[in-house]
C-alpha atoms as a PDB file:
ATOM      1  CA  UNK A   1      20.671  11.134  17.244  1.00  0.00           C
ATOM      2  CA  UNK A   2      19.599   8.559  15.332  1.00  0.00           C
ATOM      3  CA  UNK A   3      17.936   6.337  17.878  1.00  0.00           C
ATOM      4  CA  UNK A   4      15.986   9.626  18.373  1.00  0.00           C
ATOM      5  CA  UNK A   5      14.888  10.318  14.797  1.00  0.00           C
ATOM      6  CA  UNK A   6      13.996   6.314  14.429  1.00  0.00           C
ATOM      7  CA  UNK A   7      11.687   6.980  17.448  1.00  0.00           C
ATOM      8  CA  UNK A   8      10.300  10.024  15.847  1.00  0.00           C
ATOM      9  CA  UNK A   9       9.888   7.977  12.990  1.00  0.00           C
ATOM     10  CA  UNK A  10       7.699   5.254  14.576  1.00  0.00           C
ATOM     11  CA  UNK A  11       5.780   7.907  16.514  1.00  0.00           C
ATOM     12  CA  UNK A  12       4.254   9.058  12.818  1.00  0.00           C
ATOM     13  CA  UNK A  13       4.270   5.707  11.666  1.00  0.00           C
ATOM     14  CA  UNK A  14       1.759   4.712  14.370  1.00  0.00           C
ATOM     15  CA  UNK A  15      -0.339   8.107  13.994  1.00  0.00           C
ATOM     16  CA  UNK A  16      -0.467   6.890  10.056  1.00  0.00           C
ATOM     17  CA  UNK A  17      -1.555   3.893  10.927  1.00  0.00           C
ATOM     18  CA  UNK A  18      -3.931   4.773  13.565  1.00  0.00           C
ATOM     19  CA  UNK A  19      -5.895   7.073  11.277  1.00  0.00           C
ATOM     20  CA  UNK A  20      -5.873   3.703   8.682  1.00  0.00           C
ATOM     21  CA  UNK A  21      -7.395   1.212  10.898  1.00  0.00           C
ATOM     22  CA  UNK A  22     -10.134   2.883  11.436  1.00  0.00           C
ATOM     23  CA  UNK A  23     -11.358   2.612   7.364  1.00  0.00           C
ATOM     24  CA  UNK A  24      -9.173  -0.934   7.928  1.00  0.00           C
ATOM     25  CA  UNK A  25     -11.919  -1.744  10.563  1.00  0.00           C
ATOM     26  CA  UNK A  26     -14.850  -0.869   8.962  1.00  0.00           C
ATOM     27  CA  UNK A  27     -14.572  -3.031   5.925  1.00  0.00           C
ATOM     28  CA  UNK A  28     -14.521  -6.071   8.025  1.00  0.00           C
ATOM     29  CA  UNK A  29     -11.700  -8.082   6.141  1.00  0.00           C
ATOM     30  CA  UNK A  30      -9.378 -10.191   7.695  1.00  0.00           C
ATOM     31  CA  UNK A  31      -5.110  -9.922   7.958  1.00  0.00           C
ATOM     32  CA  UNK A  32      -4.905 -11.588   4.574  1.00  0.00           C
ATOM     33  CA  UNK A  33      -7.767  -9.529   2.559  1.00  0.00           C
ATOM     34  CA  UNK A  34      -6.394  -6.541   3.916  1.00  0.00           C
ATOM     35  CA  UNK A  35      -2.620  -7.328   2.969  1.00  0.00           C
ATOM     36  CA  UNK A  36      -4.003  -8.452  -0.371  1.00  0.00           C
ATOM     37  CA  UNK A  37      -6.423  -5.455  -1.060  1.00  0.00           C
ATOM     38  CA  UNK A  38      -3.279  -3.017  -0.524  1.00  0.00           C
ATOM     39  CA  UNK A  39      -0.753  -5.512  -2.612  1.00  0.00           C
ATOM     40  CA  UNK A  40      -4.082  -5.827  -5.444  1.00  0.00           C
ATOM     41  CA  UNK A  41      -4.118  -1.601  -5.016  1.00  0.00           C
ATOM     42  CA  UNK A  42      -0.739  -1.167  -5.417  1.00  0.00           C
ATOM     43  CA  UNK A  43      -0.424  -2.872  -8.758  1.00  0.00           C
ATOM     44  CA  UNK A  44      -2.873  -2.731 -11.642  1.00  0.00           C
ATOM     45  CA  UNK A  45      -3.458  -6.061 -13.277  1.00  0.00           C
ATOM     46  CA  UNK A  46      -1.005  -7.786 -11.060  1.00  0.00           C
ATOM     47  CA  UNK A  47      -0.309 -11.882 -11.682  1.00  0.00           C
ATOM     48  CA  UNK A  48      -2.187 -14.235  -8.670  1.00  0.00           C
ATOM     49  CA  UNK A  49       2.006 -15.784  -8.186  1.00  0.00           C
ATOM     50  CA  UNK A  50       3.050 -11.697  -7.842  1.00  0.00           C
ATOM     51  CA  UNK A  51       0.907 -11.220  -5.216  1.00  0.00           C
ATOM     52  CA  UNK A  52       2.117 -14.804  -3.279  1.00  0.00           C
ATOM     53  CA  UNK A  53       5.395 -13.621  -3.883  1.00  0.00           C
ATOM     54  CA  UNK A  54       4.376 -10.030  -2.191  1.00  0.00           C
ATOM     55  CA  UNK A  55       2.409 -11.860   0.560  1.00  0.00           C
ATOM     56  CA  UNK A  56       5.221 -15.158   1.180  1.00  0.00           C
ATOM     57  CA  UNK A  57       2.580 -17.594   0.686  1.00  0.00           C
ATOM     58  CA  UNK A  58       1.939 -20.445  -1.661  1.00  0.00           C
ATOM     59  CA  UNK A  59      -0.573 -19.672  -4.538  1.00  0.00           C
ATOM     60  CA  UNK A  60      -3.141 -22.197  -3.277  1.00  0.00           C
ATOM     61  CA  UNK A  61      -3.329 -19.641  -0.779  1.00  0.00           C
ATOM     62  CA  UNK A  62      -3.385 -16.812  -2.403  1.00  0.00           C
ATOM     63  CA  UNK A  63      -5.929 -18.375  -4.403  1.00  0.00           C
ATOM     64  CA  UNK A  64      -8.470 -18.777  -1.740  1.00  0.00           C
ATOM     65  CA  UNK A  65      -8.212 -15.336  -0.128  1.00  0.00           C
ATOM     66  CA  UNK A  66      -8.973 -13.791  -3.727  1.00  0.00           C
ATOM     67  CA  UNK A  67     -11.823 -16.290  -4.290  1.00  0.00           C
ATOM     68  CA  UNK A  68     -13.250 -14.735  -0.888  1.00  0.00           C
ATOM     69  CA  UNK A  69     -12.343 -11.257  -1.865  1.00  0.00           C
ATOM     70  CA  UNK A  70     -13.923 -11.669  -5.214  1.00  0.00           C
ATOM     71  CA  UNK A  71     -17.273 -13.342  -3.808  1.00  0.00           C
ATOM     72  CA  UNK A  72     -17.159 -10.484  -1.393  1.00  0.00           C
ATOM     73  CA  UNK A  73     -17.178  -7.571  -4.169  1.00  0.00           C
ATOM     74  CA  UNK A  74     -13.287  -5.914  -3.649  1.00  0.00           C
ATOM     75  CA  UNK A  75     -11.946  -7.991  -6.611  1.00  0.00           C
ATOM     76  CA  UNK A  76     -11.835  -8.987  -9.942  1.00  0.00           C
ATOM     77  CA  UNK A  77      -9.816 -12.048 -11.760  1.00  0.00           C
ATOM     78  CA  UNK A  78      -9.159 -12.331 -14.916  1.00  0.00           C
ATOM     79  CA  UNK A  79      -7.032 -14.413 -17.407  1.00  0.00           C
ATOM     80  CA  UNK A  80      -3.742 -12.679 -18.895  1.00  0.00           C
ATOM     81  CA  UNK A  81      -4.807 -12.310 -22.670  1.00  0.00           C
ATOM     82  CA  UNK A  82      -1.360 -13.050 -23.776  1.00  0.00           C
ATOM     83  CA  UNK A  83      -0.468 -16.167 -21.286  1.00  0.00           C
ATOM     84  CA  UNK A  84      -3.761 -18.255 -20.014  1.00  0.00           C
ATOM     85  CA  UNK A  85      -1.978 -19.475 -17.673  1.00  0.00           C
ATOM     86  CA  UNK A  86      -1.702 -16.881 -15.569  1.00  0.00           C
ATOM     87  CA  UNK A  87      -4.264 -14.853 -13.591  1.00  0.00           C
ATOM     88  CA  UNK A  88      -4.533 -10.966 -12.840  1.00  0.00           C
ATOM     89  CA  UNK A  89      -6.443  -9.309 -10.192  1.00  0.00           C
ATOM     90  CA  UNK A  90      -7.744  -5.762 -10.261  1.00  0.00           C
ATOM     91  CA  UNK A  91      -9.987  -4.153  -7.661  1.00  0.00           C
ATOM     92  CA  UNK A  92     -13.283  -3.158  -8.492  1.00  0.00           C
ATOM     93  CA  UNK A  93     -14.812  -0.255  -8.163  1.00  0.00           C
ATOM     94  CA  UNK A  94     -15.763  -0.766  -4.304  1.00  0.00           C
ATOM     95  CA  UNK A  95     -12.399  -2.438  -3.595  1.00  0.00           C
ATOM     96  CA  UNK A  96     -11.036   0.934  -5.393  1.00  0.00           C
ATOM     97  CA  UNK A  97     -13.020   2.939  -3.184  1.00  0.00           C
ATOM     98  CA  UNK A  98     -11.461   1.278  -0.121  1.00  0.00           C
ATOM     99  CA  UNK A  99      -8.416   1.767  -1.144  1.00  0.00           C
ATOM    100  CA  UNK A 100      -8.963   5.422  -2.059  1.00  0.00           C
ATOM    101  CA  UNK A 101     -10.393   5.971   1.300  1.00  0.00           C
ATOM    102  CA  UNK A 102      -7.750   4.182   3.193  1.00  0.00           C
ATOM    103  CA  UNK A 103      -4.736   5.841   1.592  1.00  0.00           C
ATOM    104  CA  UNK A 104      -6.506   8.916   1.563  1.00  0.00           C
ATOM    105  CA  UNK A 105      -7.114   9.352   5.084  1.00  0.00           C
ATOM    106  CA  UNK A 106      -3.448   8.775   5.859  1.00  0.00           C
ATOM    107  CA  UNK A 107      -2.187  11.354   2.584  1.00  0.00           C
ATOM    108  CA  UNK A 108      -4.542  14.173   4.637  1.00  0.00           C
ATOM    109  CA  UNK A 109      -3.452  13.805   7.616  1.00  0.00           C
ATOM    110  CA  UNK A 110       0.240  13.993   6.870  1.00  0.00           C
ATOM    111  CA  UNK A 111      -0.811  17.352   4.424  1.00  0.00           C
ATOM    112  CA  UNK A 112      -2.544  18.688   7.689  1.00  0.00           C
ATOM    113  CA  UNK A 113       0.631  18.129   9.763  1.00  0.00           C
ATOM    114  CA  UNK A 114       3.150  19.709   7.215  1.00  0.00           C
ATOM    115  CA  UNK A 115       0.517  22.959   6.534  1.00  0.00           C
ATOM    116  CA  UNK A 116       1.739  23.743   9.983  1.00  0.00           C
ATOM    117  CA  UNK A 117       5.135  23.540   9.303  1.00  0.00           C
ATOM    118  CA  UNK A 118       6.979  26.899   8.758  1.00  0.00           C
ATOM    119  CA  UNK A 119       9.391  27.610   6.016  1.00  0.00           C
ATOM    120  CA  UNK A 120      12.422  26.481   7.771  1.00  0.00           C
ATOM    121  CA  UNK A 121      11.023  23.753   9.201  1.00  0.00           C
ATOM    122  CA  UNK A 122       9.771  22.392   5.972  1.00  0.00           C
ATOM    123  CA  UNK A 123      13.387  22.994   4.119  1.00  0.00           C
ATOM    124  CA  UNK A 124      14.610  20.688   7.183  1.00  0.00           C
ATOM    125  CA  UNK A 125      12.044  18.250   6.410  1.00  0.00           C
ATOM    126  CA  UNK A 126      12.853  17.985   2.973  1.00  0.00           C
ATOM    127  CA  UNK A 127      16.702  17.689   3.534  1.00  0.00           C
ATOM    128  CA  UNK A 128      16.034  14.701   6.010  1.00  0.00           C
ATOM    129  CA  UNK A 129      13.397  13.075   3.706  1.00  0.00           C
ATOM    130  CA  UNK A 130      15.822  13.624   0.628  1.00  0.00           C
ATOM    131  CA  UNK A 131      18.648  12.247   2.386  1.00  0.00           C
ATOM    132  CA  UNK A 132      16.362   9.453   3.878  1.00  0.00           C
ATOM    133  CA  UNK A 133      14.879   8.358   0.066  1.00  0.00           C
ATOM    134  CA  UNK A 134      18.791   8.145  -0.867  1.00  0.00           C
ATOM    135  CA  UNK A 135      20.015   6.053   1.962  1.00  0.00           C
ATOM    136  CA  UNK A 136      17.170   3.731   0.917  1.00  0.00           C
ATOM    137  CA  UNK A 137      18.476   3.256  -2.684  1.00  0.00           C
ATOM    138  CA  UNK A 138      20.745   0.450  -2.133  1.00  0.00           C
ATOM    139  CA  UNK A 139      17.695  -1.043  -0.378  1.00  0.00           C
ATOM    140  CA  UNK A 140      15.953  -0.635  -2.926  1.00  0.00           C
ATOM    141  CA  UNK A 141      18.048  -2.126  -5.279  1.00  0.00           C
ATOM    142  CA  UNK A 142      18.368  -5.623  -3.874  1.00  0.00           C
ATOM    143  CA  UNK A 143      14.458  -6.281  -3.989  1.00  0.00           C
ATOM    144  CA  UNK A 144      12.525  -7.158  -6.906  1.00  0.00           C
ATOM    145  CA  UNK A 145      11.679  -4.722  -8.954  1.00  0.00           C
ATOM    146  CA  UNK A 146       7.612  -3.558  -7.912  1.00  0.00           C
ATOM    147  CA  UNK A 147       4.831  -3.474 -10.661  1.00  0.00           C
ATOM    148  CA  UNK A 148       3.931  -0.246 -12.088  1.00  0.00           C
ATOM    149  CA  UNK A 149       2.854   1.364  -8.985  1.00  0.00           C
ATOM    150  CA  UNK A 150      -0.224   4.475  -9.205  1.00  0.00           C
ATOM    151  CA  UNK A 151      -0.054   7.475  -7.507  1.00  0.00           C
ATOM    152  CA  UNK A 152      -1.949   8.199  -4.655  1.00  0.00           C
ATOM    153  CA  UNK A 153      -5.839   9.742  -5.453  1.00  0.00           C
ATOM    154  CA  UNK A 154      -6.000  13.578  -5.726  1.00  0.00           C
ATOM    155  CA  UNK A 155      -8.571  15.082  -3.055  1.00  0.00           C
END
C-alpha cells in the first residue's frame, strides 16, 4: 500500500511540476537562478549566507548568481540596516511576478483537481494529507528552522 500511494504521489508531483516548467521555461534562467528565485520567493529579506545554506554552495557563489539575477531585473540586494555585514535579497516586482505566476499555475491546477472531488473523497483526502503533514513533523524538526515563509498569492 504504501509503495502504491508513494507512486501516486510522484504521479502529482510530476503533473505539478509539468504545469511549472512551462512559466520555468519562459523566463529563460538557468538551474541556479531558478533555485535561487524560489529560495529569494520563499523568504522576504533573506541573508546572501541563508540562501548558500538553502542552495549547498559557497557564498562566492551565491554571490555571482544574484549579481546576474539582479543585472537581469528579478532581484534586489540590499545591506541589513542593523548588521552591514550582511546582505538581503528581495525580488522585485518582475521577479515577484514570476514567482506569482509560477506558484500560481501549480495552486490552480491542484484547486481544479480537488473541485472534482466528491464529499467522501475529499474527507479521505484530508485524513491522508493530515496524517501525511504529521508523519512529517519529526522531519521537520531536525532541519533548520525556515525564514518567515508567505503564503501563496490569492487568485
Amino acid at each position: 500500500m504504501a509503495r502504491s500511494v508513494t507512486s501516486r504521489l510522484h504521479a502529482i508531483i510530476a503533473l505539478i511540476r509539468e504545469s511549472q516548467s512551462r512559466a520555468w521555461l519562459e523566463a529563460d534562467l538557468t538551474m541556479s537562478q531558478m533555485k535561487t528565485l524560489l529560495i529569494i520567493g520563499e523568504a522576504r529579506g533573506i541573508a546572501m549566507g541563508a540562501v548558500a545554506e538553502r542552495l549547498g554552495v559557497g557564498l562566492p557563489t551565491v554571490s555571482q548568481v544574484v549579481d546576474r539575477m539582479v543585472r537581469a531585473g528579478f532581484v534586489d540586494r540590499c545591506q541589513d540596516p542593523r548588521d552591514r555585514r550582511v546582505a538581503r535579497c528581495t525580488l522585485t516586482a518582475e521577479g515577484q511576478r514570476l514567482y506569482d505566476r509560477v506558484v500560481t499555475i501549480a495552486l490552480r491546477r491542484v484547486e481544479a483537481w480537488i473541485a472534482q472531488l466528491d464529499d467522501e473523497a475529499l474527507v479521505a483526502l484530508d485524513t491522508g494529507l493530515e496524517a501525511l503533514i504529521a508523519a512529517s513533523t519529526p522531519a521537520r524538526t531536525s532541519m533548520p528552522p525556515a525564514p518567515e515563509l508567505r503564503s501563496p498569492p490569492q487568485p
